[in-house]
C-alpha atoms as a PDB file:
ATOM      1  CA  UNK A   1     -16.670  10.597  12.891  1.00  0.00           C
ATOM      2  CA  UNK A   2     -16.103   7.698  10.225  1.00  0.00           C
ATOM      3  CA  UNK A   3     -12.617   7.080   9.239  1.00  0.00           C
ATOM      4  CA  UNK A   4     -11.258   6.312   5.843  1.00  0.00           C
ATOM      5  CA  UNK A   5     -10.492   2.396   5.976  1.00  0.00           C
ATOM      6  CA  UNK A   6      -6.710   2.239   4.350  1.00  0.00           C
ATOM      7  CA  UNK A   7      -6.955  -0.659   1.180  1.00  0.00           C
ATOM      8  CA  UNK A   8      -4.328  -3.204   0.464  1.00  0.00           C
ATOM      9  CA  UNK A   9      -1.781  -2.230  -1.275  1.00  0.00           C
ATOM     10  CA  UNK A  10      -1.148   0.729   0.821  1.00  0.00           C
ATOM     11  CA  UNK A  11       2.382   0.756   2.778  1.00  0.00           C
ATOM     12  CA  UNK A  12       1.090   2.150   5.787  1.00  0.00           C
ATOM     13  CA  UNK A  13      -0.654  -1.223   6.008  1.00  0.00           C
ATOM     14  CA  UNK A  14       3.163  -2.847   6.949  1.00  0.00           C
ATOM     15  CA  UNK A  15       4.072  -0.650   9.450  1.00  0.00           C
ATOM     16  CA  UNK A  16       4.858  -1.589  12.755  1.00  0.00           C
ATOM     17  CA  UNK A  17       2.502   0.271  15.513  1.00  0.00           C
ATOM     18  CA  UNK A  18       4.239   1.694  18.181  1.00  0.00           C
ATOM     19  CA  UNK A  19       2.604   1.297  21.975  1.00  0.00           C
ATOM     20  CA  UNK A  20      -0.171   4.416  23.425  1.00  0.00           C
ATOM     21  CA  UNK A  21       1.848   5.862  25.339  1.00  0.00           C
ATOM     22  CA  UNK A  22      -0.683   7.610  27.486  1.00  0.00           C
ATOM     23  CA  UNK A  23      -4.562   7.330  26.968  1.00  0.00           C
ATOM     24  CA  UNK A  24      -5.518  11.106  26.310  1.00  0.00           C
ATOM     25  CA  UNK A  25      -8.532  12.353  25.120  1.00  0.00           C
ATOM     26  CA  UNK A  26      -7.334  12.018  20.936  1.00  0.00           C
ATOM     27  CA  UNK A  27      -6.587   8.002  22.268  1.00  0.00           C
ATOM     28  CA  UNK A  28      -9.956   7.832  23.512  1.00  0.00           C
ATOM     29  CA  UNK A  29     -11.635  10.328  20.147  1.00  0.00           C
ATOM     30  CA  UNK A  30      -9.469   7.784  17.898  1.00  0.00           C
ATOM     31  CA  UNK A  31     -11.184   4.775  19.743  1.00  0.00           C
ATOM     32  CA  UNK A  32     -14.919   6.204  19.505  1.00  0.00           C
ATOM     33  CA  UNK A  33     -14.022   6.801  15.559  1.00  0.00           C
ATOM     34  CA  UNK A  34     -12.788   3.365  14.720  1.00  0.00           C
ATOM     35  CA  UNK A  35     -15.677   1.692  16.544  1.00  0.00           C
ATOM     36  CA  UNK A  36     -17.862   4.243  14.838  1.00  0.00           C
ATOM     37  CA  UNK A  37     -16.603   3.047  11.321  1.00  0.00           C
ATOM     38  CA  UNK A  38     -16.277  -0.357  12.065  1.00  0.00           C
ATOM     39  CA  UNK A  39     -20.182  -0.432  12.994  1.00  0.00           C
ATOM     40  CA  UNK A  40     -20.503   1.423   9.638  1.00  0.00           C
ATOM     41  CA  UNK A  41     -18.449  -1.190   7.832  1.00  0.00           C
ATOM     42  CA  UNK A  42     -20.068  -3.597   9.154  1.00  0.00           C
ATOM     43  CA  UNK A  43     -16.918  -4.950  10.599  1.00  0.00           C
ATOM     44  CA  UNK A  44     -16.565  -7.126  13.611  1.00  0.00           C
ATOM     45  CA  UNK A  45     -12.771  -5.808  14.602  1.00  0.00           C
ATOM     46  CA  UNK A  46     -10.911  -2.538  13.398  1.00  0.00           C
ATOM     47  CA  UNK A  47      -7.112  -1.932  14.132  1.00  0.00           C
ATOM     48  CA  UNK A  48      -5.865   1.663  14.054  1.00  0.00           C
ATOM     49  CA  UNK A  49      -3.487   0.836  11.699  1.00  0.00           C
ATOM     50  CA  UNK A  50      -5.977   0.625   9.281  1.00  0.00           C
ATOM     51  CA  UNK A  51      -7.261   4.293   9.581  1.00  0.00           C
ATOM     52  CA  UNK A  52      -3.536   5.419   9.425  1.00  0.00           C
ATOM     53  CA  UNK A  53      -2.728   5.793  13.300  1.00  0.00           C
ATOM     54  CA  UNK A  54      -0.162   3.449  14.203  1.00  0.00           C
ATOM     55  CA  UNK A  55      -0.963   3.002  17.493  1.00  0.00           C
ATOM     56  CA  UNK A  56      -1.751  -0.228  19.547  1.00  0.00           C
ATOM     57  CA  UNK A  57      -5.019  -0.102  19.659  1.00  0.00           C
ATOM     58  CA  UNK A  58      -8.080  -2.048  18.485  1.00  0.00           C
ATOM     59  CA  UNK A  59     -11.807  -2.541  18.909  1.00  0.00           C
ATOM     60  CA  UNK A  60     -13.428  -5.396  18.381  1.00  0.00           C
ATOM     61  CA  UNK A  61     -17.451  -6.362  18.873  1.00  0.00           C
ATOM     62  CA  UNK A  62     -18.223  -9.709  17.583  1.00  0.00           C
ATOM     63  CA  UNK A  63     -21.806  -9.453  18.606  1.00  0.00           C
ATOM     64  CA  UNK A  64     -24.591  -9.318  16.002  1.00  0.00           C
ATOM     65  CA  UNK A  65     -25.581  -9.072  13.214  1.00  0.00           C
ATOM     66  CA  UNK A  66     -28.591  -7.764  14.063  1.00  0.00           C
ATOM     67  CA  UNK A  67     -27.477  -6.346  17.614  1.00  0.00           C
ATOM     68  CA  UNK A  68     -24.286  -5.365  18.252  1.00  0.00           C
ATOM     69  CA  UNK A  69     -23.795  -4.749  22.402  1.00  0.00           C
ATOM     70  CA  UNK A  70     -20.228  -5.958  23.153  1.00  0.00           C
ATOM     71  CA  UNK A  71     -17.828  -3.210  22.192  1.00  0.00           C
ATOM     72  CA  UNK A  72     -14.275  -3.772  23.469  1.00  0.00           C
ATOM     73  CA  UNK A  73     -11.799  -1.608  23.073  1.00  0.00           C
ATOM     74  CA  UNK A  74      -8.061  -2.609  23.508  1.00  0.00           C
ATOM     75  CA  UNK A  75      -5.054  -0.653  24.051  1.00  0.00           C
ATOM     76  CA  UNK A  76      -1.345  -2.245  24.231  1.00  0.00           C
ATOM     77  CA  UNK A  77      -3.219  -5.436  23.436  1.00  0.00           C
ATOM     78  CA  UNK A  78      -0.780  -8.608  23.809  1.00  0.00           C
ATOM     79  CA  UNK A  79      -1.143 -12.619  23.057  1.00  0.00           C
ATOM     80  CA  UNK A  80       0.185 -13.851  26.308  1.00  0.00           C
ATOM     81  CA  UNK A  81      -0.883 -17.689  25.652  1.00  0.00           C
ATOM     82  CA  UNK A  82      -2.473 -19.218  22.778  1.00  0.00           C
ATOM     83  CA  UNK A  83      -3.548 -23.285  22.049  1.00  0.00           C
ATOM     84  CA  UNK A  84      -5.179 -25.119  19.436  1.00  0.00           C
ATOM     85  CA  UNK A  85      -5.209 -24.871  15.763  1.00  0.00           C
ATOM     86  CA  UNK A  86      -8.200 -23.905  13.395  1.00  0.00           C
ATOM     87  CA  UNK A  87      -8.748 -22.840  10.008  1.00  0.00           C
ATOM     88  CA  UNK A  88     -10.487 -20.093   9.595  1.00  0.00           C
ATOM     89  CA  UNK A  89     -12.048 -18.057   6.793  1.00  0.00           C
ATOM     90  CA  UNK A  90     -11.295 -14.795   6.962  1.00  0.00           C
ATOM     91  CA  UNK A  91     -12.262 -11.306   5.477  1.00  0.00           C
ATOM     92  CA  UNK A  92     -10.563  -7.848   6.452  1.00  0.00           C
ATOM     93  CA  UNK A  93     -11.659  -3.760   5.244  1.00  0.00           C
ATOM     94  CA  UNK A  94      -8.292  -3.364   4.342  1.00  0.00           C
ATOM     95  CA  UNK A  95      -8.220  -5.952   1.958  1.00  0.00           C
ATOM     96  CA  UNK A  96     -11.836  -5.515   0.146  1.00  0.00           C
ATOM     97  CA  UNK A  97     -13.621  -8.607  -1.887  1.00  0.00           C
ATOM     98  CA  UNK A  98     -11.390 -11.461  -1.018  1.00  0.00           C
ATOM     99  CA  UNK A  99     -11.632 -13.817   1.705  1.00  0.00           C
ATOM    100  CA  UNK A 100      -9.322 -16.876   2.395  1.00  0.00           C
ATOM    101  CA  UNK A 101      -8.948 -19.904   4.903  1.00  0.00           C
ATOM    102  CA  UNK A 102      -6.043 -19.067   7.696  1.00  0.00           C
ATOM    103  CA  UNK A 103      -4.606 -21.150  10.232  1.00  0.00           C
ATOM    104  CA  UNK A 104      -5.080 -19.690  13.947  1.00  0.00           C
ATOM    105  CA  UNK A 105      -5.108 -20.699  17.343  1.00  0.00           C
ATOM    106  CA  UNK A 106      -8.475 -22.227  18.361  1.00  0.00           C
ATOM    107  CA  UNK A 107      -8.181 -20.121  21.958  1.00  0.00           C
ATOM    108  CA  UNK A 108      -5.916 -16.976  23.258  1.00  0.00           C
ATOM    109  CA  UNK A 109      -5.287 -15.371  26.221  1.00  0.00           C
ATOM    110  CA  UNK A 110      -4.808 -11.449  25.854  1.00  0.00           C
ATOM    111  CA  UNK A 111      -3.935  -8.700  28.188  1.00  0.00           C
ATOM    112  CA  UNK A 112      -4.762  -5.049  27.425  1.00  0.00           C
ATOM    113  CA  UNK A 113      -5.634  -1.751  29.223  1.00  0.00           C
ATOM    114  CA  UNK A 114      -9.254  -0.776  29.084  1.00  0.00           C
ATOM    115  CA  UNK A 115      -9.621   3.175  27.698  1.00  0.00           C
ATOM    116  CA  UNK A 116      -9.364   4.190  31.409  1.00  0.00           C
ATOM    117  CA  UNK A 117      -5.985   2.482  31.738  1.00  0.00           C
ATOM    118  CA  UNK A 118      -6.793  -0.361  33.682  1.00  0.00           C
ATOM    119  CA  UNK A 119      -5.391  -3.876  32.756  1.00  0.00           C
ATOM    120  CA  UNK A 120      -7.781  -6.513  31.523  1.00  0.00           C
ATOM    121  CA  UNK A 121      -7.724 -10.294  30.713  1.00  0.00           C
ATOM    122  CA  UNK A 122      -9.669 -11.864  28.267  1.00  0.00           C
ATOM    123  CA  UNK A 123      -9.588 -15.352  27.589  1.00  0.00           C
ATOM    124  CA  UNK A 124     -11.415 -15.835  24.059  1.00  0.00           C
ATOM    125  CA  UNK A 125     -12.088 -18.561  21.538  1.00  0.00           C
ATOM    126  CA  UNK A 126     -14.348 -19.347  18.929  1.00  0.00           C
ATOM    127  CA  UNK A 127     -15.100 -15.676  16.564  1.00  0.00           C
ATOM    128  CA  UNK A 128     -13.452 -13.937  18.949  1.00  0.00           C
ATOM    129  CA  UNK A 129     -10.222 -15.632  19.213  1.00  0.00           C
ATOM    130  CA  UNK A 130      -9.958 -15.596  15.530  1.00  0.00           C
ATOM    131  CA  UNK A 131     -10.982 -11.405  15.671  1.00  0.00           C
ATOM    132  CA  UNK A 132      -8.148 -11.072  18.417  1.00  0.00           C
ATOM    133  CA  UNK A 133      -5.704 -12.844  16.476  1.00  0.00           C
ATOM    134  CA  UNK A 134      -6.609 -10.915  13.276  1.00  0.00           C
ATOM    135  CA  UNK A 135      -6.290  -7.405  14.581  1.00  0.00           C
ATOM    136  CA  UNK A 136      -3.367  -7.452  16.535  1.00  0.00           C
ATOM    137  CA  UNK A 137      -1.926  -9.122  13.373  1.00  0.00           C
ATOM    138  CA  UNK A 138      -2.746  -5.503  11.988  1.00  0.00           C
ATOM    139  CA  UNK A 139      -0.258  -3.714  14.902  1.00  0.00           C
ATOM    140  CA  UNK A 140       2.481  -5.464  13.590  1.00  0.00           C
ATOM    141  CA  UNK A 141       1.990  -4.581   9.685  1.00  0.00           C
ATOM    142  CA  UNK A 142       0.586  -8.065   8.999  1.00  0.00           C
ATOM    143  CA  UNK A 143      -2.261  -9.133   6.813  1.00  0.00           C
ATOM    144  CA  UNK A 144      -4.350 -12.180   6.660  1.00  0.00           C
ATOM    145  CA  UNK A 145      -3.223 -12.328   2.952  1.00  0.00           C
ATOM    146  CA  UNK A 146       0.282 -12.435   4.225  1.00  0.00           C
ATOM    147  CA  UNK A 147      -0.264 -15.872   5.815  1.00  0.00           C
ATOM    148  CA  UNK A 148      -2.329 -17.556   2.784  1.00  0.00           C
ATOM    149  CA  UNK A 149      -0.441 -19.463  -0.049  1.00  0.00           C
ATOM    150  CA  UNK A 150       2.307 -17.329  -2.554  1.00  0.00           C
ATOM    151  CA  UNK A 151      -0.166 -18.806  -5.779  1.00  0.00           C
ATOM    152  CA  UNK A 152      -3.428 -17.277  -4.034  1.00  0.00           C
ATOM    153  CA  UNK A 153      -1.701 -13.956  -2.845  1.00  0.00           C
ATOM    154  CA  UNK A 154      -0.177 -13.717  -6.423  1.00  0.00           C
ATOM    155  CA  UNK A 155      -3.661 -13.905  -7.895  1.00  0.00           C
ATOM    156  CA  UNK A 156      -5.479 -11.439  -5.677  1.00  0.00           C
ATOM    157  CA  UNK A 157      -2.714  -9.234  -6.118  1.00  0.00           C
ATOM    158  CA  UNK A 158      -3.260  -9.503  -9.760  1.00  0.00           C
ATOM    159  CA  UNK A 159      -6.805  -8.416  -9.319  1.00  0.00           C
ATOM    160  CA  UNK A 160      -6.019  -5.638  -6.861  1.00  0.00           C
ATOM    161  CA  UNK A 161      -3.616  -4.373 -10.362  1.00  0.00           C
ATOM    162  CA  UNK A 162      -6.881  -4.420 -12.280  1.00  0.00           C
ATOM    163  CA  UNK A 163      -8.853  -2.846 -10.006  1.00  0.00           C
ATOM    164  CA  UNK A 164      -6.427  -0.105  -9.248  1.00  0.00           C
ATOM    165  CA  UNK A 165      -6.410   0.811 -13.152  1.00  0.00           C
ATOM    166  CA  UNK A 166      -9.689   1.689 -13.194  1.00  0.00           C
END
């Protein structure tokens, strides 16, 4: 089932997720639905924060375009080391038609339990250190546009104001 994808400026977007407790069958529903509407989206990471669960828990698949085979799911999912810095240019669902440069680590180490509760390691740079970064920015209420300059957040919040009038 697709989810609706909360927009900036919605609170719910600042909240702190709290950690899945227990991977149940809604945990593991939740997880098919946010890969479901990422896909849709044509996203390449979803946190649940954004559909208005605030749980720990993400999916990411920076495969593609055309093919996209390499679904992971994360739950818990923690930055445990971290090196290098990049810019990157980022985009996010929750915060439709802007995009922005944002400075990352070029490579991060993250553990997680898998949707059958086992603990995994991933070691990722490149896309997917800057997805992993990005979405568990989301579990702790924090947006890319909350890391970009105080002049360029003031203007796109200016245009979210006009849009939002509409």
């Amino acid at each position: 089932m697709i989810c609706e994808v909360l927009h900036y400026p919605d609170n719910r977007l600042a909240e702190k997720s709290k950690p899945v407790e227990e991977i149940t069958d809604e945990i593991k529903e939740l997880a098919a639905n946010m890969a479901e509407t990422m896909y849709k989206e044509d996203g390449i990471g979803l946190a649940a924060p954004q559909v208005g669960a605030l749980y720990r828990l993400v999916v990411i698949d920076v495969s593609g375009p055309e093919v996209r085979d390499d679904l992971m799911t994360l739950v818990n999912p923690v930055i445990v080391a971290a090196d290098g810095a990049c810019d990157s240019e980022e985009g996010c669902l929750s915060v439709p038609g802007y995009r922005a440069k944002v400075k990352r680590s070029e490579t991060v180490t993250v553990k997680a339990l898998d949707l059958e509760g086992n603990e995994i390691t991933i070691e990722a740079d490149g896309m997917l250190a800057i997805c992993m970064q990005h979405e568990l920015d989301h579990l702790d209420g924090v947006l890319f546009i909350d890391k970009i300059s105080r002049l360029k957040r003031s203007m796109y919040d200016k245009k979210v104001k006009k849009w939002m009038k509409r």
